[in-house]
N, C-alpha and C. Protein backbone atom coordinates (compact mmCIF):
# COMPACT_ATOMS: atom_id res chain seq x y z
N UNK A 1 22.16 -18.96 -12.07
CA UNK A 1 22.81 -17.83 -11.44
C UNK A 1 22.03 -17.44 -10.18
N UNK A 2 22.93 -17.16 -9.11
CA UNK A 2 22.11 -16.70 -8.03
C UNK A 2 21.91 -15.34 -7.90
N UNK A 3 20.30 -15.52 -6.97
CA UNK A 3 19.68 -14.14 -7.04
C UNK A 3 20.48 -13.01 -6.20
N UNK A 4 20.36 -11.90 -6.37
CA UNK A 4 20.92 -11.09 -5.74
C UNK A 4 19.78 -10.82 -4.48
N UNK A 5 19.76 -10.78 -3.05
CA UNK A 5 19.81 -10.39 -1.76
C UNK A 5 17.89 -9.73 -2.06
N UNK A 6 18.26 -8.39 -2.98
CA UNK A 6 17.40 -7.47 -2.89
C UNK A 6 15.88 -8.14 -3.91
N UNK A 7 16.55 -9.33 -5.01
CA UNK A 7 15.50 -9.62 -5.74
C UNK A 7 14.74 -10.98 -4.95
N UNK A 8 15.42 -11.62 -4.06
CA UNK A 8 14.87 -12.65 -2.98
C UNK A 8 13.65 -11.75 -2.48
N UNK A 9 14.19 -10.59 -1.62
CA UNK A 9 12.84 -9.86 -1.00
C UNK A 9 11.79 -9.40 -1.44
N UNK A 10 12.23 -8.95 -3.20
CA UNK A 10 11.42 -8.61 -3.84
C UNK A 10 9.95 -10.13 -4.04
N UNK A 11 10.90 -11.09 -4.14
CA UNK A 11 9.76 -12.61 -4.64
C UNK A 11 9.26 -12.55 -3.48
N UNK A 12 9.63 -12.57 -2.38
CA UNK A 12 8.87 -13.07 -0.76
C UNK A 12 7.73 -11.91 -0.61
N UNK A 13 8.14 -10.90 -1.17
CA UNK A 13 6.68 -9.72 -1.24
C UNK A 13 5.85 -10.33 -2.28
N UNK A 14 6.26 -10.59 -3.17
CA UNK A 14 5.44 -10.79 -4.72
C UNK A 14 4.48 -12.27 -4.03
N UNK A 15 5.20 -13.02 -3.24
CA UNK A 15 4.59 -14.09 -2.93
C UNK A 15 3.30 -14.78 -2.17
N UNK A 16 3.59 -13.29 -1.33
CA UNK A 16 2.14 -12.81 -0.33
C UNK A 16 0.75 -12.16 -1.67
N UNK A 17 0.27 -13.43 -1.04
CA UNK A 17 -1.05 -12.55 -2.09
C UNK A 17 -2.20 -11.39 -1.54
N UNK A 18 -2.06 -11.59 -0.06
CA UNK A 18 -3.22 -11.63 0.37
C UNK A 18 -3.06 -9.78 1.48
N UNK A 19 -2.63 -8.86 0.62
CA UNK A 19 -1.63 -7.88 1.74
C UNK A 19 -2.43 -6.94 1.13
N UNK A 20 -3.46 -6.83 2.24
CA UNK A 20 -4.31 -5.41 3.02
C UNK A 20 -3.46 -4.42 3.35
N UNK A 21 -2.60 -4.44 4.48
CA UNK A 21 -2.41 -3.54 5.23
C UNK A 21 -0.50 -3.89 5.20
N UNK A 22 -0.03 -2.91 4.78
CA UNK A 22 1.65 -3.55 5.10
C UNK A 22 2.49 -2.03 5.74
N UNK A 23 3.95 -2.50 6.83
CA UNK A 23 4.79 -1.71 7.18
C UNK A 23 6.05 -1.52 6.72
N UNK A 24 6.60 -0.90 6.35
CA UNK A 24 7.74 -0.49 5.44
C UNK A 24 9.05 0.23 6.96
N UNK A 25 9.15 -0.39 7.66
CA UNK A 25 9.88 0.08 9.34
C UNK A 25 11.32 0.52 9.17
N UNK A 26 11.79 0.42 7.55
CA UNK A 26 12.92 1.84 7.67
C UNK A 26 12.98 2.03 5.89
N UNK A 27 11.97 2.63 6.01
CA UNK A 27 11.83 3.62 4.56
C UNK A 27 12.97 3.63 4.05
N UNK A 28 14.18 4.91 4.68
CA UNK A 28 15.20 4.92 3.88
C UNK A 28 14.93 5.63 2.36
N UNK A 29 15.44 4.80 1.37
CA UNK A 29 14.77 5.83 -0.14
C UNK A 29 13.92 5.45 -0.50
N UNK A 30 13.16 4.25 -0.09
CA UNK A 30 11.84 4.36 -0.37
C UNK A 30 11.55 3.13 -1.39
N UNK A 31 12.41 2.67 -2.09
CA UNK A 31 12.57 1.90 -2.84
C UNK A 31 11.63 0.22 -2.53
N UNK A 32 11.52 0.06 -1.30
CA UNK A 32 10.73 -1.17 -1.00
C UNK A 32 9.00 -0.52 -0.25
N UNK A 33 8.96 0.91 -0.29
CA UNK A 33 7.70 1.18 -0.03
C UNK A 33 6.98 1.33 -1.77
N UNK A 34 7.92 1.64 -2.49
CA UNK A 34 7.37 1.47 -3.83
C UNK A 34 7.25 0.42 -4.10
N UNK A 35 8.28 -0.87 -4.50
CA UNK A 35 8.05 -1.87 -4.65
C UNK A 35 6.36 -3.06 -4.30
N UNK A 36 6.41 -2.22 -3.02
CA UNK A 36 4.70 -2.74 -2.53
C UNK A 36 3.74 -2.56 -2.78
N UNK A 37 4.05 -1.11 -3.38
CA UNK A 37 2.59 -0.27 -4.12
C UNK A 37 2.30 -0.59 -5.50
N UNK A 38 3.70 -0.90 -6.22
CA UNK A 38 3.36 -1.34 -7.43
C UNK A 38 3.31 -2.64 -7.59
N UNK A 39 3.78 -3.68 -6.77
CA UNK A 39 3.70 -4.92 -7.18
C UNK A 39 2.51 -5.73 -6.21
N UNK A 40 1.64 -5.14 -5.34
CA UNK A 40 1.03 -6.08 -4.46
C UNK A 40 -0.23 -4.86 -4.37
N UNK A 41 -2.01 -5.41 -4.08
CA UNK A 41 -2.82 -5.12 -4.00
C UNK A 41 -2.80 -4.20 -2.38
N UNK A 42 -1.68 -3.84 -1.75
CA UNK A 42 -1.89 -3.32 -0.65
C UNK A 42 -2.90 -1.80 -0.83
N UNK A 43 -3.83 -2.07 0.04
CA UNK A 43 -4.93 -1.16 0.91
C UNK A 43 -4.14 0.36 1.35
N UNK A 44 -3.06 -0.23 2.05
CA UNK A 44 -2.48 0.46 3.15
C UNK A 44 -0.79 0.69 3.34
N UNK A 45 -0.21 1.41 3.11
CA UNK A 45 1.29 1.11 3.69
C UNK A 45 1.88 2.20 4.12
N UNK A 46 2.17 1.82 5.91
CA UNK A 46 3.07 2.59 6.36
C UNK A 46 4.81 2.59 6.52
N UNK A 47 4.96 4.01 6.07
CA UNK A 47 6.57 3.97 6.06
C UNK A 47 6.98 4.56 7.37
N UNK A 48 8.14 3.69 7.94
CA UNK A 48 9.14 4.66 9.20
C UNK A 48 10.34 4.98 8.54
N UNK A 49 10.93 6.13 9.14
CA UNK A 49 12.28 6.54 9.50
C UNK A 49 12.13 8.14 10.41
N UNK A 50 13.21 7.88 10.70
CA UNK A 50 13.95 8.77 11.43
C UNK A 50 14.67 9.86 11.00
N UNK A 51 14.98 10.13 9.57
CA UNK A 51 15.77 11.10 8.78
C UNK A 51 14.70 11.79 7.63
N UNK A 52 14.80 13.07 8.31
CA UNK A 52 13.83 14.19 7.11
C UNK A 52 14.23 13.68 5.85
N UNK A 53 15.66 13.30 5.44
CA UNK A 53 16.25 13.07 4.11
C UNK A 53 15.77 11.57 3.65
N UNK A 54 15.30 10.77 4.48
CA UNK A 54 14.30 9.64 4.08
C UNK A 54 13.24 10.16 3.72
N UNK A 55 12.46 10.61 4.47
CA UNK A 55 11.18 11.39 4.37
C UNK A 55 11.16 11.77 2.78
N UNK A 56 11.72 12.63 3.08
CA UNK A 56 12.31 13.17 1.23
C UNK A 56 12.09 12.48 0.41
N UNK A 57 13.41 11.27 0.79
CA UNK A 57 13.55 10.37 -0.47
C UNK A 57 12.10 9.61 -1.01
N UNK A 58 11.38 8.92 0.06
CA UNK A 58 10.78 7.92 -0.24
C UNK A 58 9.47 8.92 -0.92
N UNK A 59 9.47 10.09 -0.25
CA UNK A 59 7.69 10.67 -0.93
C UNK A 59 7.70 11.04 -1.96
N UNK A 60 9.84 11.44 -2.78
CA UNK A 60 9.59 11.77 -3.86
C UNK A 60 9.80 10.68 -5.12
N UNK A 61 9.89 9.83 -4.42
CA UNK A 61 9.82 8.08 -5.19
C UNK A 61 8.68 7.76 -5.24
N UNK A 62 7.96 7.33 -4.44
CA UNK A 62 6.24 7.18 -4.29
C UNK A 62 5.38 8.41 -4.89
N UNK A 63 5.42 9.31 -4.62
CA UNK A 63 5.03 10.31 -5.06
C UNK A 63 3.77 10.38 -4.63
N UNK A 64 2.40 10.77 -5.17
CA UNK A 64 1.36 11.30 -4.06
C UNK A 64 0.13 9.90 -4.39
N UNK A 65 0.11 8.86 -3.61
CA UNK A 65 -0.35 7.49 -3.60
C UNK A 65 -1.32 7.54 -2.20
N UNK A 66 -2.19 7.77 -2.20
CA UNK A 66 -3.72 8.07 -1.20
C UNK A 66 -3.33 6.61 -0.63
N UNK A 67 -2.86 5.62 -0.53
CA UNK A 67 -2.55 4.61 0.28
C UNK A 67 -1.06 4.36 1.04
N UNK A 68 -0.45 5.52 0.45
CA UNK A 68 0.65 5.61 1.74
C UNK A 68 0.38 6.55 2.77
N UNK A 69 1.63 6.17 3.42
CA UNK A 69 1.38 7.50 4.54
C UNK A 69 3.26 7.22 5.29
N UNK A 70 3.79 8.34 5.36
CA UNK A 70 5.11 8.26 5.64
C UNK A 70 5.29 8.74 7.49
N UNK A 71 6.48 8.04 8.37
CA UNK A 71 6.00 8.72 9.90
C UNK A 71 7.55 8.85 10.41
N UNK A 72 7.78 10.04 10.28
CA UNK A 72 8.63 10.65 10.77
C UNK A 72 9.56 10.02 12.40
N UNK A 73 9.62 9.01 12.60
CA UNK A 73 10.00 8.38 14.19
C UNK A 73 10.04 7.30 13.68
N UNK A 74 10.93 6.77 15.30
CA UNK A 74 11.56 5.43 14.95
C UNK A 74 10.48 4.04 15.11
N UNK A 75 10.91 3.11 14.32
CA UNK A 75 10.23 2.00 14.59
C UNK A 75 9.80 1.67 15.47
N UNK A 76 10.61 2.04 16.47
CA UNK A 76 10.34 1.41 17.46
C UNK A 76 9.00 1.60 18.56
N UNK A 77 8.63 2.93 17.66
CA UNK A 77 7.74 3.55 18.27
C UNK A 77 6.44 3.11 17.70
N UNK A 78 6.05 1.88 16.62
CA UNK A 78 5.12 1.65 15.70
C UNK A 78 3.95 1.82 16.65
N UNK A 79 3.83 1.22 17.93
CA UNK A 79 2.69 0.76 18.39
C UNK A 79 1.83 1.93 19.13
N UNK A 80 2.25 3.31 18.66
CA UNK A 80 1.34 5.12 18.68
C UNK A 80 0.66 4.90 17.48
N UNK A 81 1.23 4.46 16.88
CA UNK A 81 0.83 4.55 15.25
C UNK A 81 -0.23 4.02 14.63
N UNK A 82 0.24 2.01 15.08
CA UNK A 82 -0.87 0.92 14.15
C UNK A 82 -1.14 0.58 15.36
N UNK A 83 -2.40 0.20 15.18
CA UNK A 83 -3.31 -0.65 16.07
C UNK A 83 -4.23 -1.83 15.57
N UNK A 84 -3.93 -2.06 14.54
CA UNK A 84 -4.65 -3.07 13.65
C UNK A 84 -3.71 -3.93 13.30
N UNK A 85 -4.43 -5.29 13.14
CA UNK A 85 -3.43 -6.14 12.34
C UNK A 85 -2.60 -6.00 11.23
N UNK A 86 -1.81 -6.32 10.70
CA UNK A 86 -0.99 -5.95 8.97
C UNK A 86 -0.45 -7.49 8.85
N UNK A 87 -0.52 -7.12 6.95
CA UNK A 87 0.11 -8.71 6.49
C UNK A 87 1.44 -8.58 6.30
N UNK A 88 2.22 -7.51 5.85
CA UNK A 88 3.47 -7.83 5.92
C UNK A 88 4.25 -6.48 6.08
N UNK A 89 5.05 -7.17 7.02
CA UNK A 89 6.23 -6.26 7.74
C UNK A 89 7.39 -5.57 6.78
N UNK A 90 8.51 -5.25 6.81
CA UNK A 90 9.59 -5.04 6.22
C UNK A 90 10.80 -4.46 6.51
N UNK A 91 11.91 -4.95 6.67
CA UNK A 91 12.85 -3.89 7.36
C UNK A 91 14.05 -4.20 6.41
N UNK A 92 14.05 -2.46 6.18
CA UNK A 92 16.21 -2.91 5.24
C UNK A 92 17.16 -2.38 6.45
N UNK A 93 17.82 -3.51 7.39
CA UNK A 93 18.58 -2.60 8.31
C UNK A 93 19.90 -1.63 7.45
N UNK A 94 20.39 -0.89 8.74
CA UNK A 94 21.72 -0.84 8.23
C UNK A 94 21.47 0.78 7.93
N UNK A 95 21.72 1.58 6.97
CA UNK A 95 21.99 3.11 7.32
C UNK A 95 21.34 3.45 5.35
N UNK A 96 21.22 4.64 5.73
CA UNK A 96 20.51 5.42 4.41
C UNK A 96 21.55 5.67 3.38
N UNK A 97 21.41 4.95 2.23
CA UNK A 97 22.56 4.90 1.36
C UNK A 97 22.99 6.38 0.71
N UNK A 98 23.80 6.70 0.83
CA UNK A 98 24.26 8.17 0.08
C UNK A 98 24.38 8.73 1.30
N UNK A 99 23.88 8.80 2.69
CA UNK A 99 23.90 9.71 3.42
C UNK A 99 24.96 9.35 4.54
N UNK A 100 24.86 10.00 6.18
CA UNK A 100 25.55 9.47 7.19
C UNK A 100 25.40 8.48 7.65
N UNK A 101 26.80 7.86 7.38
CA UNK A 101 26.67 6.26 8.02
C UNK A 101 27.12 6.02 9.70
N UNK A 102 27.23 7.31 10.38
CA UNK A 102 27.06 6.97 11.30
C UNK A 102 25.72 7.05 12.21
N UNK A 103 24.48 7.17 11.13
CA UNK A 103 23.09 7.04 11.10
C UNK A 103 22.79 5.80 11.12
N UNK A 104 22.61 4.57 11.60
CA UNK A 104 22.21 3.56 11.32
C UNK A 104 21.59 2.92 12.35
N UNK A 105 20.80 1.91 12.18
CA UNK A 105 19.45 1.04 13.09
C UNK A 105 20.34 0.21 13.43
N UNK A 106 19.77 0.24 15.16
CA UNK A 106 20.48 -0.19 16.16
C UNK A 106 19.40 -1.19 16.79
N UNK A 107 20.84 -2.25 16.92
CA UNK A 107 19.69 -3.92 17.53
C UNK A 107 18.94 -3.25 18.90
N UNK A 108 19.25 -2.57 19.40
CA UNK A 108 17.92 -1.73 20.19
C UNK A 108 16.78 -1.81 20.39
N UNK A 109 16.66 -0.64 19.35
CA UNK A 109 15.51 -0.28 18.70
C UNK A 109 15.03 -1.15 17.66
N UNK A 110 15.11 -2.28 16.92
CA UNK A 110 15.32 -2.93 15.69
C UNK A 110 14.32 -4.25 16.66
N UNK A 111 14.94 -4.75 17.53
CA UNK A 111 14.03 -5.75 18.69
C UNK A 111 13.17 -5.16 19.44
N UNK A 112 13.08 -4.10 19.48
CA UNK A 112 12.03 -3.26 20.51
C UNK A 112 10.95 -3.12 19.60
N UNK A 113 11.14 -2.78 18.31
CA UNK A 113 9.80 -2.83 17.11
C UNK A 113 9.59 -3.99 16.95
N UNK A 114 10.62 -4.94 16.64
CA UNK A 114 10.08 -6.31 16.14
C UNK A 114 9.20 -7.18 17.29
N UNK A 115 9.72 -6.86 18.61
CA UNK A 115 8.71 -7.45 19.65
C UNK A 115 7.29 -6.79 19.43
N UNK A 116 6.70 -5.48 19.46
CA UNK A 116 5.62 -4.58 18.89
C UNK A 116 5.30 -5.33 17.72
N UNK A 117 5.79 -5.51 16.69
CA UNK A 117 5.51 -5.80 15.32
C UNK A 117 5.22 -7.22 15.27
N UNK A 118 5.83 -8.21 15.71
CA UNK A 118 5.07 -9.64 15.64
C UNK A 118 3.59 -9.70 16.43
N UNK A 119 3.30 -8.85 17.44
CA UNK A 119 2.08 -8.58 18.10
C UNK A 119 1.35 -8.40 17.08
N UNK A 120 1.06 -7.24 16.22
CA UNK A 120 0.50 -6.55 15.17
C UNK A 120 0.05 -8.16 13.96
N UNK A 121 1.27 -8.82 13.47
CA UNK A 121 1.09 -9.89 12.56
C UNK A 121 -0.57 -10.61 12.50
N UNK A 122 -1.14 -9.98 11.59
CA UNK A 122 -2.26 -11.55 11.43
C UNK A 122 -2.14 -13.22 10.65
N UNK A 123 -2.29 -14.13 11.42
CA UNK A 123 -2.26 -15.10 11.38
C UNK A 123 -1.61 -15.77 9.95
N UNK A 124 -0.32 -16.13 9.19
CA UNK A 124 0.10 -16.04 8.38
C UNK A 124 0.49 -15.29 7.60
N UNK A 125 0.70 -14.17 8.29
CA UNK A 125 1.40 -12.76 7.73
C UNK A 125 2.98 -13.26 8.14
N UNK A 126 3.79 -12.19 7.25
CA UNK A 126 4.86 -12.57 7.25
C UNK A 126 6.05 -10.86 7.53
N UNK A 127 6.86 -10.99 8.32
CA UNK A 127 7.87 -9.99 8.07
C UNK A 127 9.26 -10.81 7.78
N UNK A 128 9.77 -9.56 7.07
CA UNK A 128 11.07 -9.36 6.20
C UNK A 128 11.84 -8.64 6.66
N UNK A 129 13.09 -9.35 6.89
CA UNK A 129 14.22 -8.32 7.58
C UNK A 129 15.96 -8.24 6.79
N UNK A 130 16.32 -7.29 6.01
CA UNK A 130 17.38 -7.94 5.31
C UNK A 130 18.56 -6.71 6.27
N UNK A 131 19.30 -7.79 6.63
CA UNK A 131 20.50 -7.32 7.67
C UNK A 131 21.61 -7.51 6.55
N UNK A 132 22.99 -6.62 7.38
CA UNK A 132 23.36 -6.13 6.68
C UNK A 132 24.63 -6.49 7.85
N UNK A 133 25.78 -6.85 8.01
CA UNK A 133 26.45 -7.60 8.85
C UNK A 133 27.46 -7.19 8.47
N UNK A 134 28.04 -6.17 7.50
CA UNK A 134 29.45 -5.89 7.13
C UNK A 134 29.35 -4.44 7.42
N UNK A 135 29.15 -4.16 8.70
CA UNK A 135 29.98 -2.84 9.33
C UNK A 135 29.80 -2.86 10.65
N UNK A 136 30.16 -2.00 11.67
CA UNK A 136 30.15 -2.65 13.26
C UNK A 136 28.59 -2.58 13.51
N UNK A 137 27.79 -1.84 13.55
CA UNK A 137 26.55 -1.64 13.82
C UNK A 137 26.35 -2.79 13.66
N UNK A 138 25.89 -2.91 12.30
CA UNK A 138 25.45 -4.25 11.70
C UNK A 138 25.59 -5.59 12.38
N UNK A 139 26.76 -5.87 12.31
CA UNK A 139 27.35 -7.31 13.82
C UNK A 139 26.62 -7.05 14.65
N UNK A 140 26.18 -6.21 15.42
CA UNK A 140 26.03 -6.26 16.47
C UNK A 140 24.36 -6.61 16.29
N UNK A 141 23.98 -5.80 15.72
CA UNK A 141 22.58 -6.06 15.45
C UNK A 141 22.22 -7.53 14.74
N UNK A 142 23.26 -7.89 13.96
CA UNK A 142 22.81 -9.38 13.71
C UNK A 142 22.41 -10.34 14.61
N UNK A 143 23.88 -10.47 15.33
CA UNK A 143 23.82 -10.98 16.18
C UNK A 143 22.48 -10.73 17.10
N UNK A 144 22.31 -9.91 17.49
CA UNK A 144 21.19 -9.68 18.46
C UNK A 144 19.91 -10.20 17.99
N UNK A 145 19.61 -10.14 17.20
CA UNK A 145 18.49 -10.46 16.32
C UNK A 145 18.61 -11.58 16.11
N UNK A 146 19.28 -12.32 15.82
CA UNK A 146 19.18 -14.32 15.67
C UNK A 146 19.11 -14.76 17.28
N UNK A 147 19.66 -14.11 17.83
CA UNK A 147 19.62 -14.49 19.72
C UNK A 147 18.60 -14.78 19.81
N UNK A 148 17.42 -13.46 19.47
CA UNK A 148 16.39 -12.78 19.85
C UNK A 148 15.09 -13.89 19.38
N UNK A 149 15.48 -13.83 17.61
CA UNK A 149 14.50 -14.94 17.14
C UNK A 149 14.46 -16.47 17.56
N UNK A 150 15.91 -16.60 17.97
CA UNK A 150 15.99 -18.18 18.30
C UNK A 150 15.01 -18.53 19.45
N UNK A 151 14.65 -17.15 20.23
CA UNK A 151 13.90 -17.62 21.45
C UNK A 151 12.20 -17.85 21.02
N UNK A 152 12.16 -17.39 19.95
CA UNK A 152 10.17 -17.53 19.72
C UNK A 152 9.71 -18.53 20.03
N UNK A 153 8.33 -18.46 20.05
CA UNK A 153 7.94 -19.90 20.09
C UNK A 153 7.77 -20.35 18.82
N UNK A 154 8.10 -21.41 18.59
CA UNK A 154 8.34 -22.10 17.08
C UNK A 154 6.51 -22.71 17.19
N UNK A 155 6.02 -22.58 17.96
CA UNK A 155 4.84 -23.37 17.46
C UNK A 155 3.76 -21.88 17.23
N UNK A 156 4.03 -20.80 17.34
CA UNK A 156 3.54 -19.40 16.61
C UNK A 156 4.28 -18.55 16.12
N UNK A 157 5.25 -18.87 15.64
CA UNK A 157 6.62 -18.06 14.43
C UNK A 157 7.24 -19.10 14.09
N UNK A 158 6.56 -19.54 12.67
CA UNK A 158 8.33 -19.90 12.14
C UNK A 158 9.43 -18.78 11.18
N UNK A 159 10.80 -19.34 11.51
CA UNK A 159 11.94 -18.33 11.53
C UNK A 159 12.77 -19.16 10.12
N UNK A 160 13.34 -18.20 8.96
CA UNK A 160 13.81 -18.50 7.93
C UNK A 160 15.00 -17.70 8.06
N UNK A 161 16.12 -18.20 7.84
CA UNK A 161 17.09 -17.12 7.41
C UNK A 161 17.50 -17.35 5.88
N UNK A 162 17.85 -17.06 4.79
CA UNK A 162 18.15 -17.03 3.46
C UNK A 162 19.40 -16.32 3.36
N UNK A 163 20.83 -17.05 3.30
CA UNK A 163 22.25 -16.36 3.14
C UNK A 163 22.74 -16.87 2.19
N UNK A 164 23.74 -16.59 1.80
CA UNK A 164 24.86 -16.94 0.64
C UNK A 164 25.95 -17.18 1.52
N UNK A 165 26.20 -18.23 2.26
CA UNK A 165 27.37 -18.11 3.18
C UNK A 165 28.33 -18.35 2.62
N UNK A 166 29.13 -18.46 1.59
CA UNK A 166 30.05 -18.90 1.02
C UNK A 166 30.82 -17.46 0.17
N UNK A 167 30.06 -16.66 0.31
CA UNK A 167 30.57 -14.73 -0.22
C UNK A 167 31.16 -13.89 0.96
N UNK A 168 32.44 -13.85 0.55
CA UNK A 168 32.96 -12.82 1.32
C UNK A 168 32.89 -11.55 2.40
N UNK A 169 33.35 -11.15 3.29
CA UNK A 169 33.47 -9.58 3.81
C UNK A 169 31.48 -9.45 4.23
N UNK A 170 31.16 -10.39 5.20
CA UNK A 170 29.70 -10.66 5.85
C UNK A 170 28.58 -10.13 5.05
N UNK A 171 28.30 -10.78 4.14
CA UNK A 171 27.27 -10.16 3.02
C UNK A 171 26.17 -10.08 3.56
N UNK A 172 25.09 -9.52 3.49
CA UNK A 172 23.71 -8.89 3.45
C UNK A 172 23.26 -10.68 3.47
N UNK A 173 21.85 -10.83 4.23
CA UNK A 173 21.00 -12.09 4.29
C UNK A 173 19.74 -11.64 4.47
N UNK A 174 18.57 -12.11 4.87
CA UNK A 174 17.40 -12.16 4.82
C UNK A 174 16.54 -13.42 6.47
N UNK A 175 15.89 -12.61 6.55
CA UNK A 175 15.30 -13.44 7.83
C UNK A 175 14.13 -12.87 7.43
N UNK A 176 13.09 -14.22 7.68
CA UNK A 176 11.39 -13.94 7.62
C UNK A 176 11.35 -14.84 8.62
N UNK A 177 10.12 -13.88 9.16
CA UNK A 177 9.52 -14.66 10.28
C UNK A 177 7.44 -14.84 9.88
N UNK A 178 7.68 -16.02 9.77
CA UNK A 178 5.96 -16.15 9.32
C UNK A 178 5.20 -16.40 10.64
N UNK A 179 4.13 -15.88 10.93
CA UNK A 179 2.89 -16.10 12.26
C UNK A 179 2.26 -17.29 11.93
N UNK A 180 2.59 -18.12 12.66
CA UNK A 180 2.00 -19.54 12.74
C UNK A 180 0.03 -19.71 13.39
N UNK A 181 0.31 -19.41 14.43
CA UNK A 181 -1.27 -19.07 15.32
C UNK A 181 -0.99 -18.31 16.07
């Protein structure tokens, strides 16, 4: 039976052994800033969003963990923030579930962090990006984002995408990008 979308991301975290320092770049409910705290030796993990009602969600999911730290602004803005290397990235695009969906991360801002954020990567660190392609935002930002990655240099990023292309109405996929040198 195939895995569902959200338990893929879950193994590609579980898989990193080696995660000091990690970014959580749209909190949202919080659900994958927990996931990191309880399943991986991380030091460190910072959460973004943009919605007090993220804010909310994720601190009252995490709850009071001396190794998070939650930041009110957009991703895009990471590089006020971190100045140190991190092992792994994370992004759930797409909009805060339960809330306004005409709230949602825009290929914008989404490539404006990820250019910032592969800078940040130490040397076999890995980010996680699970897009979300079934609403207009979404298209657009897909698209932008495979453009975007196709241009790296393949000999210091390699680029994974992980889909189910054969499921209906543009299902949710997965892109990792691992730091080569």
């Amino acid at each position: 039976m195939a895995k569902r979308i959200v338990d893929i991301v879950k193994d590609l975290i579980r898989d990193k052994k080696d995660i000091k320092i990690a970014v959580d770049m749209t909190a949202g409910t919080g659900k994958d800033s927990k996931f990191i705290l309880d399943n991986t030796d991380v030091e460190r993990l910072i959460a973004f969003d943009i919605q007090e009602e993220a804010c909310r969600k994720t601190k009252d999911l995490v709850g009071l963990d001396p190794r998070f730290s939650f930041i009110l602004d957009s991703h895009a803005h990471i590089d006020k923030y971190i100045k140190e290397p991190v092992d792994l990235i994370i992004y759930n695009l797409g909009y805060l579930p339960g809330a306004d969906k005409s709230i949602s991360t825009k290929a914008s801002t989404t490539i404006e962090s990820l250019e910032k954020a592969l800078g940040l990567l130490k040397i076999g660190s890995r980010i996680i990006i699970t897009v979300y392609p079934g609403h207009p935002a979404g298209q657009v930002e897909s698209a932008s984002l495979k453009t975007y990655l196709e241009g790296l240099d393949n000999k210091a990023y390699s680029f994974l995408e992980i889909s189910y292309t054969n499921r209906p109405k543009n299902p949710p996929y997965i892109l990792v990008i691992e730091r080569e040198k």
